[in-house]
C-alpha atoms as a PDB file:
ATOM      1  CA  UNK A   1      31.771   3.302  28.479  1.00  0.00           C
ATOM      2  CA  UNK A   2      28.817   3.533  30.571  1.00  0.00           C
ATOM      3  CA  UNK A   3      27.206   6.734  31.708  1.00  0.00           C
ATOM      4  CA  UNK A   4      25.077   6.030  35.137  1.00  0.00           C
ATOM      5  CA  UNK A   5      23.447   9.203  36.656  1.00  0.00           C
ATOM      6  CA  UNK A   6      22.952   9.095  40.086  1.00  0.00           C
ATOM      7  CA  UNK A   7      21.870  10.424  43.510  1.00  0.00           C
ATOM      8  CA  UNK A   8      23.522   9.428  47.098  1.00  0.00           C
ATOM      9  CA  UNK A   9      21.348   7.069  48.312  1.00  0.00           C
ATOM     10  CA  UNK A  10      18.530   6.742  45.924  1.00  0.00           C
ATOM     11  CA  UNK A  11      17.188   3.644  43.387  1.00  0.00           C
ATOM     12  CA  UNK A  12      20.320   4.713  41.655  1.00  0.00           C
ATOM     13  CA  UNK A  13      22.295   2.795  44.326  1.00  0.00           C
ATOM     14  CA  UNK A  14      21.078  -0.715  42.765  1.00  0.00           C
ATOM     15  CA  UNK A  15      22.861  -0.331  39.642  1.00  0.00           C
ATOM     16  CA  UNK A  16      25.974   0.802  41.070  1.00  0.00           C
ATOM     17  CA  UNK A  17      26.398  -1.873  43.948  1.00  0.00           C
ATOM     18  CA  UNK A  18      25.541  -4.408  41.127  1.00  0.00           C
ATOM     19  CA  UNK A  19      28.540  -2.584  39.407  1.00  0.00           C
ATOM     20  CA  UNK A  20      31.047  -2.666  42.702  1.00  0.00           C
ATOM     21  CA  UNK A  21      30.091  -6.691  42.744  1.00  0.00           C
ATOM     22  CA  UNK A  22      31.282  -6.693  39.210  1.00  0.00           C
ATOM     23  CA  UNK A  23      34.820  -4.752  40.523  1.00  0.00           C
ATOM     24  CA  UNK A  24      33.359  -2.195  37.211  1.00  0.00           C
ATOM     25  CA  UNK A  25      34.137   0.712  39.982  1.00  0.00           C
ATOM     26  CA  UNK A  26      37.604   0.549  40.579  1.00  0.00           C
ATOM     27  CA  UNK A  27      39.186   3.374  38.589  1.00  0.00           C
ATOM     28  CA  UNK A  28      41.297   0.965  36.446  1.00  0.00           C
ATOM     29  CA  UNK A  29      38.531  -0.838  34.832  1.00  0.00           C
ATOM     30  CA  UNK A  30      37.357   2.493  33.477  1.00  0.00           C
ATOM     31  CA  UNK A  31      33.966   0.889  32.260  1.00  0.00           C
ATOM     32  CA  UNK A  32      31.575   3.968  34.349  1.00  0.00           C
ATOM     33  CA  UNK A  33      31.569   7.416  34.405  1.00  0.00           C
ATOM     34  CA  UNK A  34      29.547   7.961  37.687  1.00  0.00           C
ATOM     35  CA  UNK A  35      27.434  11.308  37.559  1.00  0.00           C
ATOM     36  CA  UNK A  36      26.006  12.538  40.799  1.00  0.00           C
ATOM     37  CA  UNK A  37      23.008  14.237  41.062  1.00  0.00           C
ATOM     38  CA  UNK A  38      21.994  16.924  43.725  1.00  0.00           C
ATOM     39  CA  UNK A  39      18.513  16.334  44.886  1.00  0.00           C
ATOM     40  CA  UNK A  40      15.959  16.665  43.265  1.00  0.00           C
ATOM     41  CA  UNK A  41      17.961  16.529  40.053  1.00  0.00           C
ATOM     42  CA  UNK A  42      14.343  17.782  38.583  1.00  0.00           C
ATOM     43  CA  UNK A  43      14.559  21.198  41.022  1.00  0.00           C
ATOM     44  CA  UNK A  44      18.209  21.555  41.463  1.00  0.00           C
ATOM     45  CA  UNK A  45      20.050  20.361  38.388  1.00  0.00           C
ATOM     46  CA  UNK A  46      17.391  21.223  35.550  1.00  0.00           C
ATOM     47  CA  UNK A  47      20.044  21.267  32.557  1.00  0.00           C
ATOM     48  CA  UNK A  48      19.189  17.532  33.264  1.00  0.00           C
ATOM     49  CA  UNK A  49      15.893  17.138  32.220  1.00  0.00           C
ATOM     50  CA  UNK A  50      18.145  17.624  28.914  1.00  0.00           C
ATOM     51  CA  UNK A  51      19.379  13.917  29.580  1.00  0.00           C
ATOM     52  CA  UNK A  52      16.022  12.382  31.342  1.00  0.00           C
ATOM     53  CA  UNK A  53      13.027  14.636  30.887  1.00  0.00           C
ATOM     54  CA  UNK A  54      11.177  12.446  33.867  1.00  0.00           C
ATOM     55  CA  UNK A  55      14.021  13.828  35.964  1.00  0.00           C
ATOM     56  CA  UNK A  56      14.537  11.154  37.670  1.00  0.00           C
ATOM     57  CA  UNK A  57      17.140   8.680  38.604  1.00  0.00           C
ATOM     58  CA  UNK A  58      18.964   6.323  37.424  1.00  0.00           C
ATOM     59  CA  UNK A  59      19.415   6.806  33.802  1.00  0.00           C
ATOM     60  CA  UNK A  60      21.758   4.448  32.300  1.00  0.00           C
ATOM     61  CA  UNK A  61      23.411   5.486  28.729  1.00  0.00           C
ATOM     62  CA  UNK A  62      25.128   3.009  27.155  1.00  0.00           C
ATOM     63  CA  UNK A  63      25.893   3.844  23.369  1.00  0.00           C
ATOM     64  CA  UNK A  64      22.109   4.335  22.038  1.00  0.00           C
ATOM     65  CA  UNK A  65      20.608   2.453  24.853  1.00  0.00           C
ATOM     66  CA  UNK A  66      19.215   4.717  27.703  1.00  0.00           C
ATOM     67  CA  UNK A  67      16.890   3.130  30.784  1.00  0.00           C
ATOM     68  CA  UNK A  68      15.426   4.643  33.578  1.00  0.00           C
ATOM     69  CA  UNK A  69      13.980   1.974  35.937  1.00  0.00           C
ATOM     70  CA  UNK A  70      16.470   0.648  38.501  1.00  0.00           C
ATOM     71  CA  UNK A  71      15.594  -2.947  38.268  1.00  0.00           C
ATOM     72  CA  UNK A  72      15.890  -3.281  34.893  1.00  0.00           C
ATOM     73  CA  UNK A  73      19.362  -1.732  35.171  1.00  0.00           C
ATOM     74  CA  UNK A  74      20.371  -3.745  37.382  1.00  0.00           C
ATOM     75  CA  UNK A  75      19.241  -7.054  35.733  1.00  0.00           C
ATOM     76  CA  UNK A  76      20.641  -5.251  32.156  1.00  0.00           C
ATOM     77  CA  UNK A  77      24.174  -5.173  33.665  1.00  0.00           C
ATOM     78  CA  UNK A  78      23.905  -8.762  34.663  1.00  0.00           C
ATOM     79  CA  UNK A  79      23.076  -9.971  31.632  1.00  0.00           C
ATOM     80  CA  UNK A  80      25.611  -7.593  29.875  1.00  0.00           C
ATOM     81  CA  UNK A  81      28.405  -8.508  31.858  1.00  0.00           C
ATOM     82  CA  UNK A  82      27.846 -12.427  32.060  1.00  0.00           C
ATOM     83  CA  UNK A  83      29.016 -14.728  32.441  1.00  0.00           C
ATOM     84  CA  UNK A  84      28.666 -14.161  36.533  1.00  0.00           C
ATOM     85  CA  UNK A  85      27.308 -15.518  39.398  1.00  0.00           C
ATOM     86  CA  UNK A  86      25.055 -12.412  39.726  1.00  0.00           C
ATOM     87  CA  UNK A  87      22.740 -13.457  36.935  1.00  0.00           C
ATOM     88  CA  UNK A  88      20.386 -16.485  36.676  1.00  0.00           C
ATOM     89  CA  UNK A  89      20.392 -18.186  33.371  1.00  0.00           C
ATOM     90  CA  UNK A  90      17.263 -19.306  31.975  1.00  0.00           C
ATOM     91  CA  UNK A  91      18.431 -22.851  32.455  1.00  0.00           C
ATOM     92  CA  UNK A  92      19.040 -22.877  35.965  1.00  0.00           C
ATOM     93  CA  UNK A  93      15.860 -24.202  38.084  1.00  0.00           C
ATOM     94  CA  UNK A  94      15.505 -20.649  40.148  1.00  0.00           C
ATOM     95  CA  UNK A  95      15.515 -18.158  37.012  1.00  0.00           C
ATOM     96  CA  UNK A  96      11.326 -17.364  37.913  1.00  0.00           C
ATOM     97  CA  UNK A  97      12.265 -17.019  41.173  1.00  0.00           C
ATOM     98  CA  UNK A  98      15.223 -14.639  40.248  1.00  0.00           C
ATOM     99  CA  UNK A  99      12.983 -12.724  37.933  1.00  0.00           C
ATOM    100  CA  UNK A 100      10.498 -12.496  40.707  1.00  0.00           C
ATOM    101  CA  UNK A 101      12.596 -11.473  43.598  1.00  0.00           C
ATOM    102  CA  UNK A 102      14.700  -9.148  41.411  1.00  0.00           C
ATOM    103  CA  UNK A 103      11.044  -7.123  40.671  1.00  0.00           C
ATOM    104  CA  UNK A 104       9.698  -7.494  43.320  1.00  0.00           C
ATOM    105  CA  UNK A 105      12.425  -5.229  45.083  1.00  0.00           C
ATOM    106  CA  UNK A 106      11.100  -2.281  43.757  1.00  0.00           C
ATOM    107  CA  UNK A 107       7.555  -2.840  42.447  1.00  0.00           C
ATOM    108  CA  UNK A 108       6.302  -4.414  45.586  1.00  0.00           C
ATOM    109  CA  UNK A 109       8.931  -3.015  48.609  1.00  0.00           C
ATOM    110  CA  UNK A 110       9.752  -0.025  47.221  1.00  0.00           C
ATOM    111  CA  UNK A 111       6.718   1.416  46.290  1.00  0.00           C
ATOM    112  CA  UNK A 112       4.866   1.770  49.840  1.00  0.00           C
ATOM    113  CA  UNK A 113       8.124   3.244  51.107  1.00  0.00           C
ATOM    114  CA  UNK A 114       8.214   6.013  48.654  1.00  0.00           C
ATOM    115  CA  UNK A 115       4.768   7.166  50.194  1.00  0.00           C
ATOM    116  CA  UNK A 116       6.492   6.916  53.549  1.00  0.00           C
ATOM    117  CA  UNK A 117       9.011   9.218  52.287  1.00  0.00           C
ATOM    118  CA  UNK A 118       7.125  11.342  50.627  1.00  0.00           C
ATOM    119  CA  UNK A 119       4.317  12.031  53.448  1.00  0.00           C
ATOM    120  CA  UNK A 120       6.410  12.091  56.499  1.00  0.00           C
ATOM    121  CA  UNK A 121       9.506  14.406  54.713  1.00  0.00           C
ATOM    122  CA  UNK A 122       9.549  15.619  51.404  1.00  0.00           C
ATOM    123  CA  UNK A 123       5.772  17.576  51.567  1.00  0.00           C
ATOM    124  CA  UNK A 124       5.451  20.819  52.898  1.00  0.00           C
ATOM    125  CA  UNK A 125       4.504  20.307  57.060  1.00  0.00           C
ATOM    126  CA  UNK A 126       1.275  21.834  55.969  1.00  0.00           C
ATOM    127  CA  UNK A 127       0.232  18.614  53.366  1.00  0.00           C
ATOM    128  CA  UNK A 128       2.151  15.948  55.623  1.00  0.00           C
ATOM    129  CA  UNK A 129      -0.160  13.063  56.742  1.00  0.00           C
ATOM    130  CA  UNK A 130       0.652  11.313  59.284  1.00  0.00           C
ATOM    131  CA  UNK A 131      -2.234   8.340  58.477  1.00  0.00           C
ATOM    132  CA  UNK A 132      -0.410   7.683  55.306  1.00  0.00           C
ATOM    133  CA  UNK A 133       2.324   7.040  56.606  1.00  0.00           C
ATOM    134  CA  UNK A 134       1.348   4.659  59.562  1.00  0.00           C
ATOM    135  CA  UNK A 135      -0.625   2.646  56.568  1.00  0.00           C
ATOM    136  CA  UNK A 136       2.107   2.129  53.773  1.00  0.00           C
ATOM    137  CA  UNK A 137       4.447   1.612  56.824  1.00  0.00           C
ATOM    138  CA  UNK A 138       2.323  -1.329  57.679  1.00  0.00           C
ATOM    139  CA  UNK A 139       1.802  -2.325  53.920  1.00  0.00           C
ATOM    140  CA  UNK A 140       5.774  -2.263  53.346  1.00  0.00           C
ATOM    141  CA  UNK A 141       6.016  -5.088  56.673  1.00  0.00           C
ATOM    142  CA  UNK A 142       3.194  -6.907  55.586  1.00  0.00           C
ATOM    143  CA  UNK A 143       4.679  -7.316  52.154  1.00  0.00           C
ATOM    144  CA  UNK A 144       7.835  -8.194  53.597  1.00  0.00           C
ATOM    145  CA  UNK A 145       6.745 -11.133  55.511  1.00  0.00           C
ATOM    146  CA  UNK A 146       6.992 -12.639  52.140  1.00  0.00           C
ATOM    147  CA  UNK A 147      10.695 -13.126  52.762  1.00  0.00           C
ATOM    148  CA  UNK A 148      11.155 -14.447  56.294  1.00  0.00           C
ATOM    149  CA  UNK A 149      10.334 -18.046  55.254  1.00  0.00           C
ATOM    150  CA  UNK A 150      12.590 -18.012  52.564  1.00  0.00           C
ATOM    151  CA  UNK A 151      15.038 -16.209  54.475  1.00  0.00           C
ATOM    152  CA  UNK A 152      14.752 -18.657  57.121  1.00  0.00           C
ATOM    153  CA  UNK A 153      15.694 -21.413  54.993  1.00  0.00           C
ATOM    154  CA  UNK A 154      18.534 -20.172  53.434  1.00  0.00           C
ATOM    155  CA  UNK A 155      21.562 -17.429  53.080  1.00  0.00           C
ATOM    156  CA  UNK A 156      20.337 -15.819  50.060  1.00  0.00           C
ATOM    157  CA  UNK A 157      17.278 -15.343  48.163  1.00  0.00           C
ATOM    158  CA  UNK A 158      18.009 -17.879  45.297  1.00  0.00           C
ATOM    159  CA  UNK A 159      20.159 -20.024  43.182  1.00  0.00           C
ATOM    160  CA  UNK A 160      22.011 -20.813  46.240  1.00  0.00           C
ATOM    161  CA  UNK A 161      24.241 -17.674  45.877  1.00  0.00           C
ATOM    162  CA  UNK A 162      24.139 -13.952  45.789  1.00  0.00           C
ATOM    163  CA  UNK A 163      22.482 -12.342  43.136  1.00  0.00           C
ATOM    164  CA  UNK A 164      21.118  -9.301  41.597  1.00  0.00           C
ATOM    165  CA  UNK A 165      17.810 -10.357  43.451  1.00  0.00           C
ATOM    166  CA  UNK A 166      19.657  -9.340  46.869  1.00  0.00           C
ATOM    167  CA  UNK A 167      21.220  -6.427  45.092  1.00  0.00           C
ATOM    168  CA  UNK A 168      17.070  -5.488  44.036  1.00  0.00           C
ATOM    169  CA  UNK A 169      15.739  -6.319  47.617  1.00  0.00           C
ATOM    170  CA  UNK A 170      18.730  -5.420  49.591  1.00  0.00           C
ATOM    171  CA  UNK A 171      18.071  -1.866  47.948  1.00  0.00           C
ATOM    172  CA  UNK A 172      14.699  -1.559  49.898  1.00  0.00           C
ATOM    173  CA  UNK A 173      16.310  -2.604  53.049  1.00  0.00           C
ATOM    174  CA  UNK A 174      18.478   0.240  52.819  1.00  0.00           C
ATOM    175  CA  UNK A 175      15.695   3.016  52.400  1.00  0.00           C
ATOM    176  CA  UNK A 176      13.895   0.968  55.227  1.00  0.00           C
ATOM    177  CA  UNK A 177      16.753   1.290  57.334  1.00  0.00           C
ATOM    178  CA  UNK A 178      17.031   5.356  56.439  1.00  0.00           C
ATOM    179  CA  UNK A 179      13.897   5.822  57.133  1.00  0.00           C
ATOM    180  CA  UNK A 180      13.019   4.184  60.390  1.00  0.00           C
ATOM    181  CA  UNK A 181      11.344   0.998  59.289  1.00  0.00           C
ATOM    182  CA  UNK A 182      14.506  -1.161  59.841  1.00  0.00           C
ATOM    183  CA  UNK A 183      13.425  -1.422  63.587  1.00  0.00           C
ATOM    184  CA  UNK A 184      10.193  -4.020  63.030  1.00  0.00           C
ATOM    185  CA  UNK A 185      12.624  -6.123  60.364  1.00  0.00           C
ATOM    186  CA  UNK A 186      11.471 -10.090  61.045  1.00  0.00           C
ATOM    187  CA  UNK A 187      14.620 -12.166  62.545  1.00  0.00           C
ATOM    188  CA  UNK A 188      15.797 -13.949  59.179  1.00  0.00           C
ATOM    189  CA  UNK A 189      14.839 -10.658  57.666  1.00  0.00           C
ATOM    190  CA  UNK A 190      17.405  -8.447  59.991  1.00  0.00           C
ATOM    191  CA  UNK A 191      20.202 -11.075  59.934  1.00  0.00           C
ATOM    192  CA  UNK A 192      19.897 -11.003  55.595  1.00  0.00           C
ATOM    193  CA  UNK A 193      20.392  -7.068  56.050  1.00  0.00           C
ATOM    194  CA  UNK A 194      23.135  -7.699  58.277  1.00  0.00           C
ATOM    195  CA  UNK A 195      24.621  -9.620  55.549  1.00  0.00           C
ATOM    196  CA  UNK A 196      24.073  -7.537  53.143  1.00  0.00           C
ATOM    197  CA  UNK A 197      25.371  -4.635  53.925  1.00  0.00           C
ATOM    198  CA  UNK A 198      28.454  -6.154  55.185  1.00  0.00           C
ATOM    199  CA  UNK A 199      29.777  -7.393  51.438  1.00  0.00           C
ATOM    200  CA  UNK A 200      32.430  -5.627  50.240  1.00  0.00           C
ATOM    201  CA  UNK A 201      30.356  -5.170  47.151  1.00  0.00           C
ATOM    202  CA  UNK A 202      28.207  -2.814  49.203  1.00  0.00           C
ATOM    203  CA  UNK A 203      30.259  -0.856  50.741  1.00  0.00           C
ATOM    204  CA  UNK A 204      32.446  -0.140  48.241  1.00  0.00           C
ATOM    205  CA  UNK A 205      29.507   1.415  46.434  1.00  0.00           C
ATOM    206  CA  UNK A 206      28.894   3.685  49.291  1.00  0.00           C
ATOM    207  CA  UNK A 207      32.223   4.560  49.045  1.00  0.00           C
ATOM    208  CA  UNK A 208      32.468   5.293  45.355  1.00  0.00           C
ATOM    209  CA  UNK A 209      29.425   7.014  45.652  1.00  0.00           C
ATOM    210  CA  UNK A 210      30.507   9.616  48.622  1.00  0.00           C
ATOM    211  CA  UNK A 211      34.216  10.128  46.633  1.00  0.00           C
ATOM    212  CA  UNK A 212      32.276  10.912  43.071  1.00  0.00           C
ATOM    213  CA  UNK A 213      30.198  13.235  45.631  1.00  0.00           C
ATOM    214  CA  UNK A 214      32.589  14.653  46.712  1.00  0.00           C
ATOM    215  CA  UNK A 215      34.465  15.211  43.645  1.00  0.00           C
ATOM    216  CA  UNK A 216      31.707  16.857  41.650  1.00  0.00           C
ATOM    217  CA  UNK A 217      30.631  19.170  44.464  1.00  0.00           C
ATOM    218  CA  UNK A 218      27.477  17.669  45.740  1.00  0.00           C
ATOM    219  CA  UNK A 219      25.899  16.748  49.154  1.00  0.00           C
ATOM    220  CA  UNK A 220      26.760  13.607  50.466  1.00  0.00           C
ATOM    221  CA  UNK A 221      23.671  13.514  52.666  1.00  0.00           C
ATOM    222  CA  UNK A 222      21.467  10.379  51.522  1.00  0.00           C
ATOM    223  CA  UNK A 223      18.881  11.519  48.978  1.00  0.00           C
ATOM    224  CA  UNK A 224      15.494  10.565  51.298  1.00  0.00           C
ATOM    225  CA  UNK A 225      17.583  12.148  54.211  1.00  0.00           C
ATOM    226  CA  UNK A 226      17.824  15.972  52.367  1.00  0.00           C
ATOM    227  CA  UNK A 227      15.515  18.738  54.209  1.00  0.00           C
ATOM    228  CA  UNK A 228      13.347  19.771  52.049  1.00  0.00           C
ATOM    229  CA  UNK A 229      14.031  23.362  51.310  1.00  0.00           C
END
């Protein structure tokens, strides 16, 4: 049994649309109990700092193993639950480039964007800046441009199928898209979102995510789209 804490919306989401591609969230497999978070779990749920003293999310418990960075997650379940076509094996030609693209997801896309997030919304008005976020806007595109040649070229990132890479970088597409910066998205770059977040993978995560919501008594607003209070 796998424990996943989680907030609507957040990094958290990786892990659990890697777990919908799986089919780990239909209620018969009974492989995930799915624990959502109000946010800030670290203001508004504090008995959880018990669990995650960072509080933060994800945390993944499974027996004695417990992780906290979304990425890794993600690429833990897909080597836990292989074989699938969601992992890369070392032996296939693109496993760098799955490494790479599955990393650089969050270290390189996600990063800028939770500057955005936190400058334009989550700061007082008072310590908003404005000139922030115009400039890790900007650094988010720029770093995106990486993918429109590869994008271009093909239907998926590597390996010549859908992997956890697209589950990584599909992820930042997402918060783009919450937050406003879907609108400058490159051609190839828009029609990949467009196929992203059309797979019945992804949706069904939103959906399992809104019903355990729902079910446990918390917001279903999107985690970077809560007021702060």
């Amino acid at each position: 049994m796998l424990t996943l804490y989680h907030c609507v919306g957040a990094r958290s989401f990786r892990p659990l649309w890697l777990l919908a591609e799986l089919g780990l969230l239909e209620k018969s497999a009974q492989h995930l109990r799915l624990v959502v978070l109000p946010f800030p779990p670290r203001a508004v749920a504090r008995e959880y700092l018990d669990e995650n003293p960072l509080g933060t999310v994800p945390l993944l418990i499974d027996g004695s193993t417990r992780m906290s960075e979304s990425a890794a997650i993600t690429q833990y379940l897909a080597e836990k639950f292989s074989p699938n076509p969601l992992r890369v094996a070392p032996y296939e030609a693109d496993y760098g480039t799955w490494l790479n693209f599955l990393h650089f997801g969050e270290a390189t896309l996600t990063f800028p964007q939770t500057l955005v997030l936190r400058y334009s919304r989550f700061e007082p008005e008072e310590r908003r800046l404005p000139q922030v976020v115009e400039d890790y806007g900007k650094w988010f595109h720029a770093r995106l441009k990486t993918l429109e040649p590869c994008l271009a070229a093909r239907e998926y990132l590597c390996a010549g199928r859908f992997t956890a890479a697209d589950i990584s970088v599909g992820y930042a597409l997402y918060l783009a898209e919450m937050l406003g910066l879907s609108e400058r998205f490159t051609p190839a770059v828009l029609a990949y979102w467009q196929r992203l977040k059309s797979r019945q993978g992804f949706v069904r995560a939103l959906a399992a995510e809104r019903e355990a919501a729902e079910e446990q008594g918390v917001s279903t607003v999107p985690a970077p789209l809560v007021q702060p209070a």
